[in-house]
N, C-alpha and C. Protein backbone atom coordinates (compact mmCIF):
# COMPACT_ATOMS: atom_id res chain seq x y z
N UNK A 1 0.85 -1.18 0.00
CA UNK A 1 0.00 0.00 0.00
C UNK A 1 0.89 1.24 0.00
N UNK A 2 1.00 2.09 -1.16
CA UNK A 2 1.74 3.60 -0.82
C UNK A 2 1.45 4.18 0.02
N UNK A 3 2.50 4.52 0.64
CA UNK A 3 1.96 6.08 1.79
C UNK A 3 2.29 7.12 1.04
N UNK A 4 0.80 7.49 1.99
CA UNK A 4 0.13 8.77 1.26
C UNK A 4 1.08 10.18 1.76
N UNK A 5 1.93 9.91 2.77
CA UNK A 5 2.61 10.89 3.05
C UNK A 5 4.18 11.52 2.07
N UNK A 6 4.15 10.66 0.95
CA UNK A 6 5.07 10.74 -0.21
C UNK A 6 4.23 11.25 -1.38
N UNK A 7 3.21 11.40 -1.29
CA UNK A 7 2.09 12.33 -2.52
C UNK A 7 1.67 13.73 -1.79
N UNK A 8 1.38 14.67 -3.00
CA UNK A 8 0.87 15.56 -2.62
C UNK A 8 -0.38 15.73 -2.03
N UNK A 9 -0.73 16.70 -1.08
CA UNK A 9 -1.97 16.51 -0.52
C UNK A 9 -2.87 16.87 -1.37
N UNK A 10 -4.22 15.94 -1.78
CA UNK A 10 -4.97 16.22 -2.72
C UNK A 10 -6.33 17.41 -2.36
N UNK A 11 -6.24 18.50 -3.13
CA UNK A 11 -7.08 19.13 -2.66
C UNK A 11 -8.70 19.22 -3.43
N UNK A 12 -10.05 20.22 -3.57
CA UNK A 12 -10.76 20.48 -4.65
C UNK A 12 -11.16 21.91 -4.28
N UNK A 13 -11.26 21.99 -5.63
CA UNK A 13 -10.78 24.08 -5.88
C UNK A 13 -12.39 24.38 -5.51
N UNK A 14 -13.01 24.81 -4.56
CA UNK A 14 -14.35 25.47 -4.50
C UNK A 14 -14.71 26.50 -4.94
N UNK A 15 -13.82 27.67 -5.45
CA UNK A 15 -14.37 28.90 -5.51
C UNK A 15 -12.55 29.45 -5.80
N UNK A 16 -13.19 30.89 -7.21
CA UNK A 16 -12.01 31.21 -7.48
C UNK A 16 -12.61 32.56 -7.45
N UNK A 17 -11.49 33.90 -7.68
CA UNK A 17 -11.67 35.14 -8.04
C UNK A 17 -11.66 36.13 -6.80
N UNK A 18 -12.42 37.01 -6.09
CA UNK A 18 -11.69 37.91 -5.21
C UNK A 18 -12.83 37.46 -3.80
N UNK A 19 -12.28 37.07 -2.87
CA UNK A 19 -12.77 36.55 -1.72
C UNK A 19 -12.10 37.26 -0.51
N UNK A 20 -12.96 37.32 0.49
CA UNK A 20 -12.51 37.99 2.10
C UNK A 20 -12.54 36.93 2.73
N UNK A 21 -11.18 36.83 3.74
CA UNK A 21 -11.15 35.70 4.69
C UNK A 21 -11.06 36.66 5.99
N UNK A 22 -11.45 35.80 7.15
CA UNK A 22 -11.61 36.00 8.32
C UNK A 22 -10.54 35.51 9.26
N UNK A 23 -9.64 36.24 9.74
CA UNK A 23 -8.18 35.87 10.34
C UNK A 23 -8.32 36.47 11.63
N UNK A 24 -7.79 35.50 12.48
CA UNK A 24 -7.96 35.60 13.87
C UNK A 24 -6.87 36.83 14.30
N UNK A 25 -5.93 36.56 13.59
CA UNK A 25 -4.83 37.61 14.05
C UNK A 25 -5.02 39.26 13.41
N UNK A 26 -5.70 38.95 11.72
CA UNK A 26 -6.32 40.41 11.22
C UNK A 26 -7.57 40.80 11.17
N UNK A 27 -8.34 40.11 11.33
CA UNK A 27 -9.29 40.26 10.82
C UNK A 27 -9.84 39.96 9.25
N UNK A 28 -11.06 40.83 8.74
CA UNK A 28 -11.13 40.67 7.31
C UNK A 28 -10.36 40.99 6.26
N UNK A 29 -9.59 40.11 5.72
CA UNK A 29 -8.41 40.45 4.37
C UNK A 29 -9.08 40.03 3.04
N UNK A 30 -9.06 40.94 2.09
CA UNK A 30 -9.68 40.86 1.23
C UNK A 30 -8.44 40.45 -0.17
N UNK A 31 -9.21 39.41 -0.72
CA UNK A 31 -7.73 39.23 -2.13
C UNK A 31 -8.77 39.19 -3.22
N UNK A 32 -7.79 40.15 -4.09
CA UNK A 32 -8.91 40.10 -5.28
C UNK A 32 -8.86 39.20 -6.24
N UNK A 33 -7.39 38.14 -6.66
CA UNK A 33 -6.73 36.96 -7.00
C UNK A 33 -6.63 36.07 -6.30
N UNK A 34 -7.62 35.34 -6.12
CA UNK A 34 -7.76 33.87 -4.88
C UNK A 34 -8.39 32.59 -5.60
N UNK A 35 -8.07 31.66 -4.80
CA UNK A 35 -8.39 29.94 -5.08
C UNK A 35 -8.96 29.79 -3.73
N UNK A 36 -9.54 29.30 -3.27
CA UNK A 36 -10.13 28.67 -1.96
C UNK A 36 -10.57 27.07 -2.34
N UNK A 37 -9.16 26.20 -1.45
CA UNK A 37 -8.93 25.12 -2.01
C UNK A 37 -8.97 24.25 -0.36
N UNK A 38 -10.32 23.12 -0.59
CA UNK A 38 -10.71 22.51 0.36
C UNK A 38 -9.58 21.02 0.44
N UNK A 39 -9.80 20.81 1.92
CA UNK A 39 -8.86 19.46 1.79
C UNK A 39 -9.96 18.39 2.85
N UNK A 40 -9.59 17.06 2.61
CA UNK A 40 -10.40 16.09 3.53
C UNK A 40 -10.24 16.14 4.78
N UNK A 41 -9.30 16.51 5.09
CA UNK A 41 -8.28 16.24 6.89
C UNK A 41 -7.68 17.35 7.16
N UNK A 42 -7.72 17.79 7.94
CA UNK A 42 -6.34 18.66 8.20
C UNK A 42 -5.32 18.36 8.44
N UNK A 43 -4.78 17.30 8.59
CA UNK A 43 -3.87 16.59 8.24
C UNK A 43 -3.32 16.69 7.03
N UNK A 44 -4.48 16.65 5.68
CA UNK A 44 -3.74 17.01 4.38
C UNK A 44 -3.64 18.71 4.20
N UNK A 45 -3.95 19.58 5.08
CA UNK A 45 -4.39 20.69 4.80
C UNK A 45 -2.45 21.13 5.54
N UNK A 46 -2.23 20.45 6.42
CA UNK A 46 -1.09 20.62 7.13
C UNK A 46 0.45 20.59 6.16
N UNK A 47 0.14 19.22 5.95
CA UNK A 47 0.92 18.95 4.52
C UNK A 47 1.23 20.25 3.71
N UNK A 48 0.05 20.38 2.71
CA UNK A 48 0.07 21.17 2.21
C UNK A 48 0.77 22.64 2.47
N UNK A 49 0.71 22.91 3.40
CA UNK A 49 1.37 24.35 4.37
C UNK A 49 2.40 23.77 4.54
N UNK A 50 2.69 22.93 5.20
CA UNK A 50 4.82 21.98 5.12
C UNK A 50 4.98 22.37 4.02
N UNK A 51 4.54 22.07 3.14
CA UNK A 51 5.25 21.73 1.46
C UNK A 51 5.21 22.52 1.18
N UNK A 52 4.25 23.12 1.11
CA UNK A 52 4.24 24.82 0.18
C UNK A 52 3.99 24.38 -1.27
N UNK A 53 2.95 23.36 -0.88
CA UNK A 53 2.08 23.00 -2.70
C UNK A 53 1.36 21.53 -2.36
N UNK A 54 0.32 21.56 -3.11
CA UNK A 54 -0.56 20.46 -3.25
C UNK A 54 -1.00 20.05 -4.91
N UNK A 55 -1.82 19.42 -5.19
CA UNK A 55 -2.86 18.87 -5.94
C UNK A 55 -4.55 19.29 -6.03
N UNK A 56 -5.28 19.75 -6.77
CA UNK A 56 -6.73 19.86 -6.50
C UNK A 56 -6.95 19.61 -8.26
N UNK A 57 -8.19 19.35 -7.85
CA UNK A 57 -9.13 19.36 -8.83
C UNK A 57 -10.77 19.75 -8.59
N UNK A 58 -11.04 20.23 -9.42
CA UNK A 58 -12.45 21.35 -10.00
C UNK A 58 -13.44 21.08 -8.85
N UNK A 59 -14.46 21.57 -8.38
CA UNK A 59 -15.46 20.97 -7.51
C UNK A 59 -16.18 21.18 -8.81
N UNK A 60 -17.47 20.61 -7.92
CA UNK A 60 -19.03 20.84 -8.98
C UNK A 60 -18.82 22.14 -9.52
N UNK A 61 -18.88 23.57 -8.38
CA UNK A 61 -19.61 24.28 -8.95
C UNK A 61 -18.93 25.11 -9.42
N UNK A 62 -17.16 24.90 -9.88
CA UNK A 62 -16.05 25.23 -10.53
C UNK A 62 -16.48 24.83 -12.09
N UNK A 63 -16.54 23.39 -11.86
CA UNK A 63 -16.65 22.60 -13.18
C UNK A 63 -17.82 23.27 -13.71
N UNK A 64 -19.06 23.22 -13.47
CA UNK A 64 -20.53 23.91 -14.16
C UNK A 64 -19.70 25.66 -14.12
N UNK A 65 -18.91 26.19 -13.85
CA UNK A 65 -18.94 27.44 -14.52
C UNK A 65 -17.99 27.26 -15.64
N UNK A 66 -16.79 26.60 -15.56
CA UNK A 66 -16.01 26.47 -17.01
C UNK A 66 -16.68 25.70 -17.73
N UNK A 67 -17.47 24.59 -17.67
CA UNK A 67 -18.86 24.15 -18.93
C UNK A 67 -20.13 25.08 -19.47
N UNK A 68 -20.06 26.07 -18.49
CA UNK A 68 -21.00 26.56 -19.26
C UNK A 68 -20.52 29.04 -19.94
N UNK A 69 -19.37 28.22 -19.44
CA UNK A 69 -18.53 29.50 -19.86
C UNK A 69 -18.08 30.86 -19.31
């Protein structure tokens, strides 16, 4: 069985374009160039922040906006 800790953490892209996050240390930060990219575990979400890169692919409602343009 591979361990999964030798792959990238797999993520799925929910939502792209200019989003406000809520930060405990700033408050509301607004980016007008953003990905908001979900993970299963935080465990893979951890990874991901170690590494400084992951894997994702499209959610639903990513995919229905590049299919329908």
């Amino acid at each position: 069985m591979p361990n999964r800790n030798h792959h990238k953490p797999n993520g799925i892209l929910q939502d792209a374009g200019e989003v406000e996050v809520l930060s405990p240390h700033q408050g509301a930060v607004r980016h007008r160039h953003a990905m908001v990219v979900s993970f299963a575990s935080e465990a893979d979400l951890r990874r991901a922040l170690d590494r400084h890169q992951c894997a994702y692919h499209h959610g639903q409602d990513i995919q229905e906006r590049i299919n329908n343009g």
